[in-house]
N, C-alpha and C. Protein backbone atom coordinates (compact mmCIF):
# COMPACT_ATOMS: atom_id res chain seq x y z
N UNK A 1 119.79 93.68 148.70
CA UNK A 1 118.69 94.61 148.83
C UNK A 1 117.40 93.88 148.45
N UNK A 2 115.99 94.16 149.29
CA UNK A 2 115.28 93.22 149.17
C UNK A 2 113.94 94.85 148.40
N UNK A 3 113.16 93.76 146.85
CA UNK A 3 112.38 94.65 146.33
C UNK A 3 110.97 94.30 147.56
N UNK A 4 110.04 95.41 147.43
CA UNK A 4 108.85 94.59 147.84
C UNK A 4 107.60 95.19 147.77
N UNK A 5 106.41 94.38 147.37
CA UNK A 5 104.87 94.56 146.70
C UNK A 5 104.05 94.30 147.82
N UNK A 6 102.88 94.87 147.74
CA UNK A 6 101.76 94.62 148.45
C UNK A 6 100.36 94.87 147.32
N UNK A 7 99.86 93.24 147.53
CA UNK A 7 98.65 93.28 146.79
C UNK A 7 97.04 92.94 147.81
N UNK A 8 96.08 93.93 147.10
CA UNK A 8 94.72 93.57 147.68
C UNK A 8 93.99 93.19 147.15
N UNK A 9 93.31 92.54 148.46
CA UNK A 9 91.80 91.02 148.01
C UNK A 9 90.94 92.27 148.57
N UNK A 10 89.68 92.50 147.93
CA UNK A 10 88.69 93.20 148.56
C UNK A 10 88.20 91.97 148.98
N UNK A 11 87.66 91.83 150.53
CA UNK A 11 87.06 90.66 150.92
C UNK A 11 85.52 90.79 151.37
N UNK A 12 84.89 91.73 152.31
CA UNK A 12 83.59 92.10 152.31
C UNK A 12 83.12 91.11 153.29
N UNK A 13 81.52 91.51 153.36
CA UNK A 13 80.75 90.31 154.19
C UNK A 13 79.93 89.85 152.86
N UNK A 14 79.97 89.78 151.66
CA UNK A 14 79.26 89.28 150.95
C UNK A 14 79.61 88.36 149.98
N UNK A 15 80.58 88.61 149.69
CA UNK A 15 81.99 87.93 148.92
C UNK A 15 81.72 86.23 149.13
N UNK A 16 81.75 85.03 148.91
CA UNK A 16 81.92 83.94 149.24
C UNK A 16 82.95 83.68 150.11
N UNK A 17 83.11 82.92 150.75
CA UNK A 17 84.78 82.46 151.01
C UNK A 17 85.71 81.57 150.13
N UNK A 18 84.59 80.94 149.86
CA UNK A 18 85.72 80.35 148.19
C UNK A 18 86.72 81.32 147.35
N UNK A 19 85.30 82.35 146.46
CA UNK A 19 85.97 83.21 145.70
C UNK A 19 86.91 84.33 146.25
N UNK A 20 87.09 84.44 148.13
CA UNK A 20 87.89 85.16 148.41
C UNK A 20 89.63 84.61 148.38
N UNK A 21 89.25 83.01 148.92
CA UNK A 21 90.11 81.99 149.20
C UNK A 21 91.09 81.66 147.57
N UNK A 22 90.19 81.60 146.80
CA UNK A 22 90.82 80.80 145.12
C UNK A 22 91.43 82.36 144.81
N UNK A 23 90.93 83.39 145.10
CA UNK A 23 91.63 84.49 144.61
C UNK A 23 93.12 85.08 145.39
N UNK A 24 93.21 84.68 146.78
CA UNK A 24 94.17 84.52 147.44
C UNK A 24 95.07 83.88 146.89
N UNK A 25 95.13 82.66 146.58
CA UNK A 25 95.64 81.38 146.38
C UNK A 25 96.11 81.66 144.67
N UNK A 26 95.65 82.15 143.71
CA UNK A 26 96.09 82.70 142.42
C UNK A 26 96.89 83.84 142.77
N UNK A 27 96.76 84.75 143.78
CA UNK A 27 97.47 86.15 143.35
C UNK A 27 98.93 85.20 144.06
N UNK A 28 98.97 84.78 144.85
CA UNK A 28 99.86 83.93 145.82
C UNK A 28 101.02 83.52 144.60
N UNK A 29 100.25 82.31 143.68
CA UNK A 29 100.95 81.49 142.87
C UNK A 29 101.29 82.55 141.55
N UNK A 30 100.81 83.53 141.19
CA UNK A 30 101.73 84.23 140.26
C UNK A 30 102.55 85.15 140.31
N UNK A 31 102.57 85.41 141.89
CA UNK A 31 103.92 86.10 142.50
C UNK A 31 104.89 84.90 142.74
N UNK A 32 104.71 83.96 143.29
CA UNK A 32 106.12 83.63 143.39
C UNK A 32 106.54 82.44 141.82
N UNK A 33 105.84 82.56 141.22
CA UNK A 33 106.20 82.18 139.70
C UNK A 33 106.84 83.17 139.09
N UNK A 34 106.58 84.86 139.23
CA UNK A 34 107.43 85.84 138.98
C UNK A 34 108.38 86.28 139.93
N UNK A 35 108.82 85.17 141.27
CA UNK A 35 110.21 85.47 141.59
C UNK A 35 110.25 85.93 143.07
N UNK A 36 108.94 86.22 143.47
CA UNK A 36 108.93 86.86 144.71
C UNK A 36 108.29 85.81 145.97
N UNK A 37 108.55 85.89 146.66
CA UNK A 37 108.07 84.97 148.11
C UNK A 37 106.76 85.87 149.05
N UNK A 38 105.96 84.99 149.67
CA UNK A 38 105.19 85.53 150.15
C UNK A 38 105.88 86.14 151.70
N UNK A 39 105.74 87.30 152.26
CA UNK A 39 106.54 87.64 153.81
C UNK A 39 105.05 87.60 154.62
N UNK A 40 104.15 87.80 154.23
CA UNK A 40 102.84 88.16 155.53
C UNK A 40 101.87 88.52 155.00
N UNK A 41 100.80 88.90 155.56
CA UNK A 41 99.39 88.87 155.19
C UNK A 41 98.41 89.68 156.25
N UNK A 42 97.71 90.38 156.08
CA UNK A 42 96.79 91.21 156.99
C UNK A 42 95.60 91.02 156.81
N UNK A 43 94.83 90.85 157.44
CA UNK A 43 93.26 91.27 157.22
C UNK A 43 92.59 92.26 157.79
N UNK A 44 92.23 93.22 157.22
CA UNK A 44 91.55 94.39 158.28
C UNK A 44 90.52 94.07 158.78
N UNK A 45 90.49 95.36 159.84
CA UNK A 45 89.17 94.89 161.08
C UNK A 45 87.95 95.25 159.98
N UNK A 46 86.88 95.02 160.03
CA UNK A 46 85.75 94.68 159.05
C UNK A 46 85.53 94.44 158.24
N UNK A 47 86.91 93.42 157.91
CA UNK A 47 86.66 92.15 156.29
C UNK A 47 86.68 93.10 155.24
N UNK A 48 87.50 94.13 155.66
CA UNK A 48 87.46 95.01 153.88
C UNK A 48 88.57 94.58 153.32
N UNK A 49 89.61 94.80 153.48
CA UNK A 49 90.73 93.84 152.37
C UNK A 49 91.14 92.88 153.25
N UNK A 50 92.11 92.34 152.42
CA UNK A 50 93.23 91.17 152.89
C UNK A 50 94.09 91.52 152.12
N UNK A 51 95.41 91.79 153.13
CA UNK A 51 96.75 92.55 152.34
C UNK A 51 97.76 91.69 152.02
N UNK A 52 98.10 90.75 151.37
CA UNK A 52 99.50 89.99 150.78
C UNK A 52 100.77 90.70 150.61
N UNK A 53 101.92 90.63 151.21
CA UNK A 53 103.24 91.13 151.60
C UNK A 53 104.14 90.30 150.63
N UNK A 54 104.88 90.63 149.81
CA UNK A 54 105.72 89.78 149.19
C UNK A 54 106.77 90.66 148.93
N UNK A 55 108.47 89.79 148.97
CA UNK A 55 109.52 90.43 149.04
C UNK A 55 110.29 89.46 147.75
N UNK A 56 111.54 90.32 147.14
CA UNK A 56 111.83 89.51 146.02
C UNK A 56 113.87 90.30 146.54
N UNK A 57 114.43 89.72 146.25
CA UNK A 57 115.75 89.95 146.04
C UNK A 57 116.33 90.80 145.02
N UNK A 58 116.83 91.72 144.92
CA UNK A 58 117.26 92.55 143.62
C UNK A 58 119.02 92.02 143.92
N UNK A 59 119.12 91.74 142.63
CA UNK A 59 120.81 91.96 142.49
C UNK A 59 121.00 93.39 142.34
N UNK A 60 121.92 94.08 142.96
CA UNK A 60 122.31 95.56 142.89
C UNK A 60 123.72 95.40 142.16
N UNK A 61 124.23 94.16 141.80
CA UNK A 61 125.62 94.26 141.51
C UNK A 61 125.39 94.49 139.68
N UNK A 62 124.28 94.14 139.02
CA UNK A 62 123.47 94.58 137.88
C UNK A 62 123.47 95.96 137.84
N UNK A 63 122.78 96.64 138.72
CA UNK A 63 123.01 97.84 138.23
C UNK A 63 124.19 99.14 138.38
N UNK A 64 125.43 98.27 138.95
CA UNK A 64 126.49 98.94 138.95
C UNK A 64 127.69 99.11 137.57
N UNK A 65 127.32 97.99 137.14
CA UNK A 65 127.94 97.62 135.69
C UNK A 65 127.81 98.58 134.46
């Protein structure tokens, strides 16, 4: 059984692209340091978010015990 999160970048037209980019790139690296893989990514039509998709594996045989 697969768990799974979705996190948002507010991105804007005013935002830098750096600070949108380095903030991507951190939320990225402390999800899969806590276990989860990145699956996909969205950007909506007028640069308002950017959606990060991440899926993680649950053992279910844990909670049968």
């Amino acid at each position: 059984m697969k768990e799974s999160a979705e996190k948002l970048i507010k991105v804007g037209f005013r935002k830098s692209s750096k600070k949108i980019f380095d903030e991507i790139e951190q939320i990225t690296a402390d999800m899969i340091r806590a276990g989860w893989s990145l699956s996909g990514s969205l950007m909506e039509d007028g640069l308002g978010y950017a959606h990060l998709f991440f899926e993680r594996e649950i053992n279910t045989e844990l909670r049968h015990k």
